[in-house]
PDB file of N, CA and C in Angstrom:
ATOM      1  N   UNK A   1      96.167-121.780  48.341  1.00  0.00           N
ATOM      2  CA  UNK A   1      95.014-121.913  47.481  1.00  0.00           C
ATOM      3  C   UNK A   1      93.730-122.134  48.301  1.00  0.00           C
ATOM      4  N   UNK A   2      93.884-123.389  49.301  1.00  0.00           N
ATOM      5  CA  UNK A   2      92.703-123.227  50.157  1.00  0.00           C
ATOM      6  C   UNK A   2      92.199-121.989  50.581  1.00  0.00           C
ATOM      7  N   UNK A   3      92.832-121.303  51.089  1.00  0.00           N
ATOM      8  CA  UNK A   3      92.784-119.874  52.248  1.00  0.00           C
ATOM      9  C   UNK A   3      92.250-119.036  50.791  1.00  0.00           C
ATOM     10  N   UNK A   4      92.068-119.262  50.048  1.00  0.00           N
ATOM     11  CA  UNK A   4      91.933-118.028  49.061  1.00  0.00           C
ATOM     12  C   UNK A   4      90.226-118.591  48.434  1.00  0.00           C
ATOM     13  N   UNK A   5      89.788-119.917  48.344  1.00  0.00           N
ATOM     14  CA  UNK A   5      88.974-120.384  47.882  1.00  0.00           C
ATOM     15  C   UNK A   5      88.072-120.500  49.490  1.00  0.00           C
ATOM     16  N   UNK A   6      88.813-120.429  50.902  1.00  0.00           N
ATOM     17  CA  UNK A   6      87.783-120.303  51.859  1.00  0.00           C
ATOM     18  C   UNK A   6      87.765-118.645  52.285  1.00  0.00           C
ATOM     19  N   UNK A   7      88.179-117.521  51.500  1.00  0.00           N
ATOM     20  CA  UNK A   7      88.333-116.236  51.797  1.00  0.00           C
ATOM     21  C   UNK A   7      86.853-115.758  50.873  1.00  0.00           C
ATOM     22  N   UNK A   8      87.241-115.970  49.439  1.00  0.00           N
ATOM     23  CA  UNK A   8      85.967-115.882  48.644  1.00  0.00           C
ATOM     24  C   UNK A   8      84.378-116.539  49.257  1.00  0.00           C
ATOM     25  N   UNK A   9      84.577-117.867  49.728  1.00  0.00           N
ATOM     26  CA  UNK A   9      83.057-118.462  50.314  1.00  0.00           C
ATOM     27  C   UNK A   9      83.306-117.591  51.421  1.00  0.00           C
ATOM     28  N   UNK A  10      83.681-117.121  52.379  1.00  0.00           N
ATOM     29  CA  UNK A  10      83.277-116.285  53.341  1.00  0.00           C
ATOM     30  C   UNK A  10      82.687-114.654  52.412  1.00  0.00           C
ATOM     31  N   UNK A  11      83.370-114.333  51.483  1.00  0.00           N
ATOM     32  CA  UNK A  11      82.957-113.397  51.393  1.00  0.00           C
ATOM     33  C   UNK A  11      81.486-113.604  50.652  1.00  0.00           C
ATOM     34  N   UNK A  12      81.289-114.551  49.824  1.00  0.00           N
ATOM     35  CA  UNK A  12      80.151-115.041  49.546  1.00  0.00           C
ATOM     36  C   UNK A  12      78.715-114.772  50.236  1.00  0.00           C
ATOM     37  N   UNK A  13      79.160-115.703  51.340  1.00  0.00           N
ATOM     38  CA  UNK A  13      77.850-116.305  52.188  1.00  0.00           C
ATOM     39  C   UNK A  13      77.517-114.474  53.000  1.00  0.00           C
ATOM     40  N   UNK A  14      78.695-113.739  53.208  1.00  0.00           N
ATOM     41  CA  UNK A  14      78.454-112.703  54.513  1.00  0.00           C
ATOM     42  C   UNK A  14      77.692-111.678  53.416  1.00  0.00           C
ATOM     43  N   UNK A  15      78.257-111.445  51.311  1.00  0.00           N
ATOM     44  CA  UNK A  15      77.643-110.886  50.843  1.00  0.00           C
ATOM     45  C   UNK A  15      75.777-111.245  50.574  1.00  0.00           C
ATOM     46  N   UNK A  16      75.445-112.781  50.730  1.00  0.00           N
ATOM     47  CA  UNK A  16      74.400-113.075  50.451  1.00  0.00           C
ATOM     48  C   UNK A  16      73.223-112.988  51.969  1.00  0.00           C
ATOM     49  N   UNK A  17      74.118-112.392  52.450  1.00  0.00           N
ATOM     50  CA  UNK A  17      73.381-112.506  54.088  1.00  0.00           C
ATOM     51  C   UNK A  17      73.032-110.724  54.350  1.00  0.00           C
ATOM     52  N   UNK A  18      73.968-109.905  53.552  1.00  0.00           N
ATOM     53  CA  UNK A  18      73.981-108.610  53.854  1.00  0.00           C
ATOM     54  C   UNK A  18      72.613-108.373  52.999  1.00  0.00           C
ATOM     55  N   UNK A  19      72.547-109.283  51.775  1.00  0.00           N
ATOM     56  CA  UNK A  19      71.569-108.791  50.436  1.00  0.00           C
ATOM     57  C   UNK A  19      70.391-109.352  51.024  1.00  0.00           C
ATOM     58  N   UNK A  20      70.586-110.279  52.126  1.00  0.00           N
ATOM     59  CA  UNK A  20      69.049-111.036  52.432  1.00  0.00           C
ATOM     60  C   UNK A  20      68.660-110.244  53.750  1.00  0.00           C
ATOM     61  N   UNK A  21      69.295-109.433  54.476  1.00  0.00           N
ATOM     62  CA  UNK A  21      68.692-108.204  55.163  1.00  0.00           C
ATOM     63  C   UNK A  21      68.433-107.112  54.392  1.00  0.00           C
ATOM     64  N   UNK A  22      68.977-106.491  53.537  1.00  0.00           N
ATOM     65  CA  UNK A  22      68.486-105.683  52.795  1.00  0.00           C
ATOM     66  C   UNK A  22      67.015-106.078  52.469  1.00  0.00           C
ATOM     67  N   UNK A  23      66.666-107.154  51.705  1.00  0.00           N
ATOM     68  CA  UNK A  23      65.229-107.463  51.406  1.00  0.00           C
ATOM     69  C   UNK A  23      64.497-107.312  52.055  1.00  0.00           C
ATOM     70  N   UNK A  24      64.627-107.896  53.725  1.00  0.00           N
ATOM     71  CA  UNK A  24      63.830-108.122  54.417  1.00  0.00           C
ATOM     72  C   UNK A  24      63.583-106.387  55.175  1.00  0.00           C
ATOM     73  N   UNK A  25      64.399-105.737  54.640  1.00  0.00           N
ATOM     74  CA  UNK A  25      64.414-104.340  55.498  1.00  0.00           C
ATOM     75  C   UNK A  25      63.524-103.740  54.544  1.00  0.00           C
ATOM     76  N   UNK A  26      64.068-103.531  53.523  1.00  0.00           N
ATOM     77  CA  UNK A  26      63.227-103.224  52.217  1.00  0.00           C
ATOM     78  C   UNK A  26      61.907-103.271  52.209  1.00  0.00           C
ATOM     79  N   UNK A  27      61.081-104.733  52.630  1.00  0.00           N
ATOM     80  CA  UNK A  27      60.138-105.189  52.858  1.00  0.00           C
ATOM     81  C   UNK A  27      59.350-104.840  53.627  1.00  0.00           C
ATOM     82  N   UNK A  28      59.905-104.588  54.916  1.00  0.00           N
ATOM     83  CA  UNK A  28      59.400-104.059  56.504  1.00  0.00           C
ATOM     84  C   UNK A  28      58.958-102.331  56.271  1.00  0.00           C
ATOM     85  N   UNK A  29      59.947-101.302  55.194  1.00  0.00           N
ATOM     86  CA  UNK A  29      59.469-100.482  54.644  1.00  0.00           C
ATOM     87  C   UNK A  29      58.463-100.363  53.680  1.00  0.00           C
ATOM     88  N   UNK A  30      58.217-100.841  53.155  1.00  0.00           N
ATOM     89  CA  UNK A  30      57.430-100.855  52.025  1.00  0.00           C
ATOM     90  C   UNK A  30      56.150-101.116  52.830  1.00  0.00           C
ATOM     91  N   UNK A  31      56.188-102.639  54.028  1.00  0.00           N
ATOM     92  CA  UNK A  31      54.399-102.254  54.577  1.00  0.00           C
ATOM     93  C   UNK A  31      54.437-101.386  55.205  1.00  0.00           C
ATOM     94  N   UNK A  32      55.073-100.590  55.673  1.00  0.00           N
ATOM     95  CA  UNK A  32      55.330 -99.233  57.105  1.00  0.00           C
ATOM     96  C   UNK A  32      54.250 -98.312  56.453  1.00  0.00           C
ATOM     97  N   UNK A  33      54.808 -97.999  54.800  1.00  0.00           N
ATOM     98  CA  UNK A  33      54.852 -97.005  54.065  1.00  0.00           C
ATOM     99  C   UNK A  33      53.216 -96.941  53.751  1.00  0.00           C
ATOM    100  N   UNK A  34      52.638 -98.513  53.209  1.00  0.00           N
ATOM    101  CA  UNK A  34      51.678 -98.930  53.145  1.00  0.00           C
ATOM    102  C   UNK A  34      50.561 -98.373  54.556  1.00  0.00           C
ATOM    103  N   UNK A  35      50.876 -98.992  55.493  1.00  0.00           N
ATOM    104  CA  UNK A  35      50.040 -98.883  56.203  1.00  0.00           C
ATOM    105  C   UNK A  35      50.193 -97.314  56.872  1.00  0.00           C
ATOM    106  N   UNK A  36      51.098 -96.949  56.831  1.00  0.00           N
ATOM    107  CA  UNK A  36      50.484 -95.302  56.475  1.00  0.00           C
ATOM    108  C   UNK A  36      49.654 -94.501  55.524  1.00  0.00           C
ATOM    109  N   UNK A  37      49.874 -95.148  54.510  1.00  0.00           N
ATOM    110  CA  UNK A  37      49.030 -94.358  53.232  1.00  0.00           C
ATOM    111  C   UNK A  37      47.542 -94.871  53.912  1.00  0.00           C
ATOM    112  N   UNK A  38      47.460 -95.972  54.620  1.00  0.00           N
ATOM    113  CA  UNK A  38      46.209 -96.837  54.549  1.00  0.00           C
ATOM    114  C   UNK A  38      45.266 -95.625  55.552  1.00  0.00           C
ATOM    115  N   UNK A  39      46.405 -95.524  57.183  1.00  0.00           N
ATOM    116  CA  UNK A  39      45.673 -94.848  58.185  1.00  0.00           C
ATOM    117  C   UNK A  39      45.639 -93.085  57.784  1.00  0.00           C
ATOM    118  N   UNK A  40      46.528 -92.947  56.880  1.00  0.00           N
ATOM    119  CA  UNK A  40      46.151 -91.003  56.475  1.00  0.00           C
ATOM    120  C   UNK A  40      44.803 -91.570  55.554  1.00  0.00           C
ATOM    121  N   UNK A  41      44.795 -92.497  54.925  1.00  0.00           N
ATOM    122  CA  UNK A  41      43.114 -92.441  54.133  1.00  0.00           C
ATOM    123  C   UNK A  41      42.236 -92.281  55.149  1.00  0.00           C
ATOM    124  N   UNK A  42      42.330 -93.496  56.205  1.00  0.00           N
ATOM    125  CA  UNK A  42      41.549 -93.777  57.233  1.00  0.00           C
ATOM    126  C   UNK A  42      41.012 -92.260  58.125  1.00  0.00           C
ATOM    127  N   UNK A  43      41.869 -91.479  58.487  1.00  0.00           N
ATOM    128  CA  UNK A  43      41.861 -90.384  59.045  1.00  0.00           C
ATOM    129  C   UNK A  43      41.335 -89.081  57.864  1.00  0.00           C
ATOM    130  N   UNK A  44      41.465 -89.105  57.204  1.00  0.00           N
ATOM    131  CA  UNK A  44      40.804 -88.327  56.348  1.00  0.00           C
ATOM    132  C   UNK A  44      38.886 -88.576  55.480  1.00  0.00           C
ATOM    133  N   UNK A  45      38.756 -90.218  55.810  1.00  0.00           N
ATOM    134  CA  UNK A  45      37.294 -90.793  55.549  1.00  0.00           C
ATOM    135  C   UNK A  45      36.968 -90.014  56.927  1.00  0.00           C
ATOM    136  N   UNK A  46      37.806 -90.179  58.450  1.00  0.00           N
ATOM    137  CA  UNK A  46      36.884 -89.948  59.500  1.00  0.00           C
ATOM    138  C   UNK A  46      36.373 -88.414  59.360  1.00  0.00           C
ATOM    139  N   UNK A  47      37.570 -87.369  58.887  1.00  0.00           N
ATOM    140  CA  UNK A  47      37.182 -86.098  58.959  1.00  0.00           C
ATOM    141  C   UNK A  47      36.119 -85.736  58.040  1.00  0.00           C
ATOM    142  N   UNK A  48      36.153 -86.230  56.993  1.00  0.00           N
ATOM    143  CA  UNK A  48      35.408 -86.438  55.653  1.00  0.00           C
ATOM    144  C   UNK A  48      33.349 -86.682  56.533  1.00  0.00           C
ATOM    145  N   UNK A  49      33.254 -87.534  57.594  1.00  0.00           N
ATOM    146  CA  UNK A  49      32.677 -88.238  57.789  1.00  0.00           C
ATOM    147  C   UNK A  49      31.794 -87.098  58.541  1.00  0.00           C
ATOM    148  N   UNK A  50      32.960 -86.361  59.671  1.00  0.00           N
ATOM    149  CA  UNK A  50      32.692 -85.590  60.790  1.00  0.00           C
ATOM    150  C   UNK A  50      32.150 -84.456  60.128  1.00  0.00           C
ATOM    151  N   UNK A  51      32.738 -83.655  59.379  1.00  0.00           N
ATOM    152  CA  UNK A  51      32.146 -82.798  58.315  1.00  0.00           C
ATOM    153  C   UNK A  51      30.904 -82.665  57.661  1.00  0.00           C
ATOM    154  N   UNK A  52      30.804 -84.462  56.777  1.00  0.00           N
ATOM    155  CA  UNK A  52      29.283 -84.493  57.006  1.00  0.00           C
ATOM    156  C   UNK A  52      28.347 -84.534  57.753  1.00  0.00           C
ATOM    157  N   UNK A  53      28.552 -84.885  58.930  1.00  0.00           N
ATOM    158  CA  UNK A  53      27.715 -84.858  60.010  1.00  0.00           C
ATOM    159  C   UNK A  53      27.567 -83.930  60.975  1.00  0.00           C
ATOM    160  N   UNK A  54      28.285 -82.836  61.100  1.00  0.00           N
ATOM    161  CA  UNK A  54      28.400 -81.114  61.244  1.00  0.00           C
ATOM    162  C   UNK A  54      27.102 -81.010  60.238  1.00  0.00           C
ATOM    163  N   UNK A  55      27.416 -81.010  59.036  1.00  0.00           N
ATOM    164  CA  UNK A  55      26.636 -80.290  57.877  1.00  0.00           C
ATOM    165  C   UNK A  55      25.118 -80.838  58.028  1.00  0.00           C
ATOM    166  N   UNK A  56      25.193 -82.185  58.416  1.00  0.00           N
ATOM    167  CA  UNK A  56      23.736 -82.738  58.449  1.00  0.00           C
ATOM    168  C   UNK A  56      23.099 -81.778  60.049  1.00  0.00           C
ATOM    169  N   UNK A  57      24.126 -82.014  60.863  1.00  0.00           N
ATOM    170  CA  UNK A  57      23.079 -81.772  62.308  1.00  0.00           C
ATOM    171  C   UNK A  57      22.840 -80.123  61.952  1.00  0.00           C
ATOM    172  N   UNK A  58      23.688 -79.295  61.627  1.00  0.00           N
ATOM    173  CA  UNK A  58      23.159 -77.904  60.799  1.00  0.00           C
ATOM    174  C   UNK A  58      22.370 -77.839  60.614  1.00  0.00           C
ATOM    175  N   UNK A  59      21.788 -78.443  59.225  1.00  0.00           N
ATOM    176  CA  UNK A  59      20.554 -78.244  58.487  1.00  0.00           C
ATOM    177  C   UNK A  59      19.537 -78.569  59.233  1.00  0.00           C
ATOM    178  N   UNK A  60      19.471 -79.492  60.075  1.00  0.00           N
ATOM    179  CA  UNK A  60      18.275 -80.365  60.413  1.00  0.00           C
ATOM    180  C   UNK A  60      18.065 -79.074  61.967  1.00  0.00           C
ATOM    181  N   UNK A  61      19.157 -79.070  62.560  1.00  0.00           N
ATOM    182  CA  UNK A  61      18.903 -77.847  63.616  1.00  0.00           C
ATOM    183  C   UNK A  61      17.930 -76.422  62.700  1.00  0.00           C
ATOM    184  N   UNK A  62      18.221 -76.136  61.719  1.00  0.00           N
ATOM    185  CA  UNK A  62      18.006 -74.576  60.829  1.00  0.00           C
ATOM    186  C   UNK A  62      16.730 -75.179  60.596  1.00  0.00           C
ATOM    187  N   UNK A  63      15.990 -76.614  60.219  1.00  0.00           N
ATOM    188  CA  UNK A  63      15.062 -76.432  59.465  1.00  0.00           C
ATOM    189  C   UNK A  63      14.177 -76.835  60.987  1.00  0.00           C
ATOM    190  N   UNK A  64      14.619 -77.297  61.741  1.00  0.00           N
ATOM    191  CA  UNK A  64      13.400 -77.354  63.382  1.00  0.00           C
ATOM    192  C   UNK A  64      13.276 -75.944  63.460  1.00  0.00           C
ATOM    193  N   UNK A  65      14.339 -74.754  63.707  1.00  0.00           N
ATOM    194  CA  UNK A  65      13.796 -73.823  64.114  1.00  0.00           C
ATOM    195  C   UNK A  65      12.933 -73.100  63.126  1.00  0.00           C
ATOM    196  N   UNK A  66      12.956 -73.199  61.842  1.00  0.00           N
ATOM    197  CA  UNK A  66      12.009 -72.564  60.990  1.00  0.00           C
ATOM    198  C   UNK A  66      10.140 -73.301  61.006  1.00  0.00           C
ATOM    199  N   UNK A  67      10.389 -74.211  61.671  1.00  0.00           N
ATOM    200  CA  UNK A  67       8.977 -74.771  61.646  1.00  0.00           C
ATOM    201  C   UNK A  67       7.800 -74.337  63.394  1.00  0.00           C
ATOM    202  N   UNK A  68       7.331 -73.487  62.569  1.00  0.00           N
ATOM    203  CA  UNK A  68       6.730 -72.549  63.828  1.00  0.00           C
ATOM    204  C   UNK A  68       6.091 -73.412  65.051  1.00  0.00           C
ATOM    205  N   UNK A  69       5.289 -74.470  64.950  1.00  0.00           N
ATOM    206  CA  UNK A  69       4.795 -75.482  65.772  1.00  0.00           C
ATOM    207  C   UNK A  69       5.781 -76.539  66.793  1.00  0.00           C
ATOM    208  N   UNK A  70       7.158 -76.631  66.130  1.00  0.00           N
ATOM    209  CA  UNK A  70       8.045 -76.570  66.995  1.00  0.00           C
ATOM    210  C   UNK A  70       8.835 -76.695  68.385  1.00  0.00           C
ATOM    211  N   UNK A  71       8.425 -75.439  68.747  1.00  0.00           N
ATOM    212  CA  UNK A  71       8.959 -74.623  70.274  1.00  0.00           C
ATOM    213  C   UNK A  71       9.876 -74.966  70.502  1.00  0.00           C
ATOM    214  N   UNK A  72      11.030 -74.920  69.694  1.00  0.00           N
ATOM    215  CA  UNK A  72      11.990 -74.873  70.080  1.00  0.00           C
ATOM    216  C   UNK A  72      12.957 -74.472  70.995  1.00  0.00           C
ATOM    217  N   UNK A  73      13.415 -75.021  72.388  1.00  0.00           N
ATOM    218  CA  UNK A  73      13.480 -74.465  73.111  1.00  0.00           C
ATOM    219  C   UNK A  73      15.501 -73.675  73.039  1.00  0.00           C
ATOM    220  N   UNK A  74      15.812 -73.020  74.014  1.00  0.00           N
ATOM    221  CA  UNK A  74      17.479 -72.528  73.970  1.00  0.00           C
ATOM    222  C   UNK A  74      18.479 -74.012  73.889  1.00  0.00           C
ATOM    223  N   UNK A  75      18.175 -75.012  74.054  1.00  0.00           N
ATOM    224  CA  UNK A  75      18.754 -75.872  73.703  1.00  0.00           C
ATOM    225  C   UNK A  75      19.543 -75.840  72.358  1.00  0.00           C
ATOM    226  N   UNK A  76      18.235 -75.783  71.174  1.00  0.00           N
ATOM    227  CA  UNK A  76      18.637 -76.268  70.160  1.00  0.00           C
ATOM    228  C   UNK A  76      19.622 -74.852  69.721  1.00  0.00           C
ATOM    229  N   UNK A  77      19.318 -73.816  69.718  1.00  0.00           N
ATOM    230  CA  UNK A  77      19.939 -72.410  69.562  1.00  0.00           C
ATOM    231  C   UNK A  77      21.283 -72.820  70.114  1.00  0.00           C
ATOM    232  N   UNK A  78      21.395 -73.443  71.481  1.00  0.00           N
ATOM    233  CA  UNK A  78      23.138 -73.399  72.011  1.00  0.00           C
ATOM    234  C   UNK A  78      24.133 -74.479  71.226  1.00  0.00           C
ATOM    235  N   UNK A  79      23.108 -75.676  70.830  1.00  0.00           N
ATOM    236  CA  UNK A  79      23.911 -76.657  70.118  1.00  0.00           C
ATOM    237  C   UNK A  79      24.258 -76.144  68.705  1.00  0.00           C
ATOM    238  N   UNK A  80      23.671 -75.513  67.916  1.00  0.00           N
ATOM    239  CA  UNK A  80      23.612 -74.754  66.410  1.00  0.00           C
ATOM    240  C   UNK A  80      24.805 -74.115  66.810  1.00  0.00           C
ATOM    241  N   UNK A  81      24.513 -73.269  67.535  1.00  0.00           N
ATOM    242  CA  UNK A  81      26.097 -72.202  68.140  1.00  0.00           C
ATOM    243  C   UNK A  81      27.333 -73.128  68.295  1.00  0.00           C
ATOM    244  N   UNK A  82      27.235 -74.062  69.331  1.00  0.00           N
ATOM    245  CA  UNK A  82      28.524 -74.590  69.178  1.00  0.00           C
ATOM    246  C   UNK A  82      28.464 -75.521  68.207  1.00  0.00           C
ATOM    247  N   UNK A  83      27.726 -76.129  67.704  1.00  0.00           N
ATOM    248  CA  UNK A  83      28.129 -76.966  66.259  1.00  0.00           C
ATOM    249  C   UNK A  83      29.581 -76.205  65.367  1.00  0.00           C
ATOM    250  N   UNK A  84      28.693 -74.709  65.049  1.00  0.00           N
ATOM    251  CA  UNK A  84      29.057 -73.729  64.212  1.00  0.00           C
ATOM    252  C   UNK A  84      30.912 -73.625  64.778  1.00  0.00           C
ATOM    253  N   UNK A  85      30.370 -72.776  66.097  1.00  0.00           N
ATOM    254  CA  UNK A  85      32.290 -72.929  66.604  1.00  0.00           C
ATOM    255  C   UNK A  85      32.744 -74.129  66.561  1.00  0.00           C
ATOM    256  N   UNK A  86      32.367 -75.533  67.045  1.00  0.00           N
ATOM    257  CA  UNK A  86      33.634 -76.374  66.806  1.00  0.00           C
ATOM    258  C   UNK A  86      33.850 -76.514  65.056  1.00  0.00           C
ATOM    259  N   UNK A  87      32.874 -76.572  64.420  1.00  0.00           N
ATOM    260  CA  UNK A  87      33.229 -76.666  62.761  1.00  0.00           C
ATOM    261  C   UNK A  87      34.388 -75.365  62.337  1.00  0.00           C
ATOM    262  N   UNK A  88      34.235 -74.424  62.775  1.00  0.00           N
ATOM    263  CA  UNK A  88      35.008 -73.474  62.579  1.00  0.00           C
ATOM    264  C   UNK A  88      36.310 -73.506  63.256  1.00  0.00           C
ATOM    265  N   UNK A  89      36.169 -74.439  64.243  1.00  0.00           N
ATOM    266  CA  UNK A  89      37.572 -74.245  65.115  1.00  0.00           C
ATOM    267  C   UNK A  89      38.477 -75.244  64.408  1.00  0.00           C
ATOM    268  N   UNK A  90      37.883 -76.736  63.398  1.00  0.00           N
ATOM    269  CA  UNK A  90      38.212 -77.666  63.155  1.00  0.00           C
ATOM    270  C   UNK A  90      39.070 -77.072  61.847  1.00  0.00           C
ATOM    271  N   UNK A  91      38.182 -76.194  60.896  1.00  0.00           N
ATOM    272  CA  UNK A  91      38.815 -75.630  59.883  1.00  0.00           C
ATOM    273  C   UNK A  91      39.973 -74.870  59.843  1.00  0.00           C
ATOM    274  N   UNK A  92      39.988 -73.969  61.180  1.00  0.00           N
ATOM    275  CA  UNK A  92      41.697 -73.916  61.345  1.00  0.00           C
ATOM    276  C   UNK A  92      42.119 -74.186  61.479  1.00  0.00           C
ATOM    277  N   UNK A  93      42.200 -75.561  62.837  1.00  0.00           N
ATOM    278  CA  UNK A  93      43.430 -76.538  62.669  1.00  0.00           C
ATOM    279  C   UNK A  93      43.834 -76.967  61.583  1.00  0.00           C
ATOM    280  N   UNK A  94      42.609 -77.474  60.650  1.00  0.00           N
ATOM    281  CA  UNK A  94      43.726 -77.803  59.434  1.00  0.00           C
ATOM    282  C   UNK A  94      43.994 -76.674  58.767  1.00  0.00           C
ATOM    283  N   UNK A  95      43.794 -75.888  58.587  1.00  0.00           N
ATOM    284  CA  UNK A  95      44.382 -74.934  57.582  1.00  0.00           C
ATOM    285  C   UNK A  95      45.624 -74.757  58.517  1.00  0.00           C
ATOM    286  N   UNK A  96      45.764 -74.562  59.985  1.00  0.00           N
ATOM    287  CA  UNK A  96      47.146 -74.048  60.364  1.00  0.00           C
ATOM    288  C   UNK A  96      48.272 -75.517  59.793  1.00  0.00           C
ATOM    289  N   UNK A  97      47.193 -76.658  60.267  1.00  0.00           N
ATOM    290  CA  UNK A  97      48.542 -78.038  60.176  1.00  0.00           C
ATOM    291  C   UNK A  97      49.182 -78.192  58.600  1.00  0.00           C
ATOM    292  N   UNK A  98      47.844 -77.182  57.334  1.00  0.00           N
ATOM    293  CA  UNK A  98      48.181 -77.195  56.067  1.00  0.00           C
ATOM    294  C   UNK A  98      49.437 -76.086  55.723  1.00  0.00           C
ATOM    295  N   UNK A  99      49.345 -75.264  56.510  1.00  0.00           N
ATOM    296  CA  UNK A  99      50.251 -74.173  56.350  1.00  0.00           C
ATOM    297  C   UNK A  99      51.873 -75.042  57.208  1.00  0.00           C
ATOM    298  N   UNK A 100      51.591 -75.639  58.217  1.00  0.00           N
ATOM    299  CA  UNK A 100      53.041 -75.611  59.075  1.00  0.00           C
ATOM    300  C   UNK A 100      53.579 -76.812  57.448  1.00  0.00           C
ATOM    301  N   UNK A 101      52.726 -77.895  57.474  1.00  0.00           N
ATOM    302  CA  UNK A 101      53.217 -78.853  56.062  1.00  0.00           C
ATOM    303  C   UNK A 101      53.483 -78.156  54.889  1.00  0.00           C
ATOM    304  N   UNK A 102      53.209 -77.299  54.658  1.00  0.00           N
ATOM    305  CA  UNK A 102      53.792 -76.544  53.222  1.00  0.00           C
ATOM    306  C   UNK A 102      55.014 -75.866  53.395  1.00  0.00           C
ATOM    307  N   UNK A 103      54.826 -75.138  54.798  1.00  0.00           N
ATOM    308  CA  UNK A 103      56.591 -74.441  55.000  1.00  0.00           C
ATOM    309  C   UNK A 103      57.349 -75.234  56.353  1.00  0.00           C
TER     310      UNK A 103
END
């Protein structure tokens, strides 16, 4: 009778120990999961950010060279140019990283 009433408390304590790692694993996922959702936001405000600020230095480059008094020198012409290519180069990476994530 003993051996049967100390078979059950063993199985007890080892079931309440298996269920109290589960939680704590459970738990450790759940912020993982969290703080991923947090840094893909984070990384998507930055691109969000970079984008606007492509779009701003654009305009503000397009509207110096339209103002005749100016003199704008090849400077501003080479930065407009590569503004343009890295914005364009940026848009395919994601479209390729959108395409490899879909298939």
């Amino acid at each position: 009778m003993d051996a049967v009433v100390l078979g059950v408390m063993q199985a007890v304590v080892t079931s309440m120990g298996i269920w109290y790692l589960q939680r704590k694993l459970a738990k450790r996922d759940d912020a993982a999961e969290k703080r991923e959702k947090e840094r893909e936001d984070m990384e998507y405000n930055l691109l969000t950010a970079v984008n606007a600020s492509i779009a701003l230095g654009e305009a503000t480059a397009k509207a110096v060279q339209r103002i005749p008094d100016a003199h704008c020198n090849g400077d501003m012409t080479a930065a407009l140019s590569y503004t343009t290519t890295v914005k364009h180069d940026l848009k395919n990476f994601l479209n390729r990283k959108a395409v490899e994530k879909i298939v």
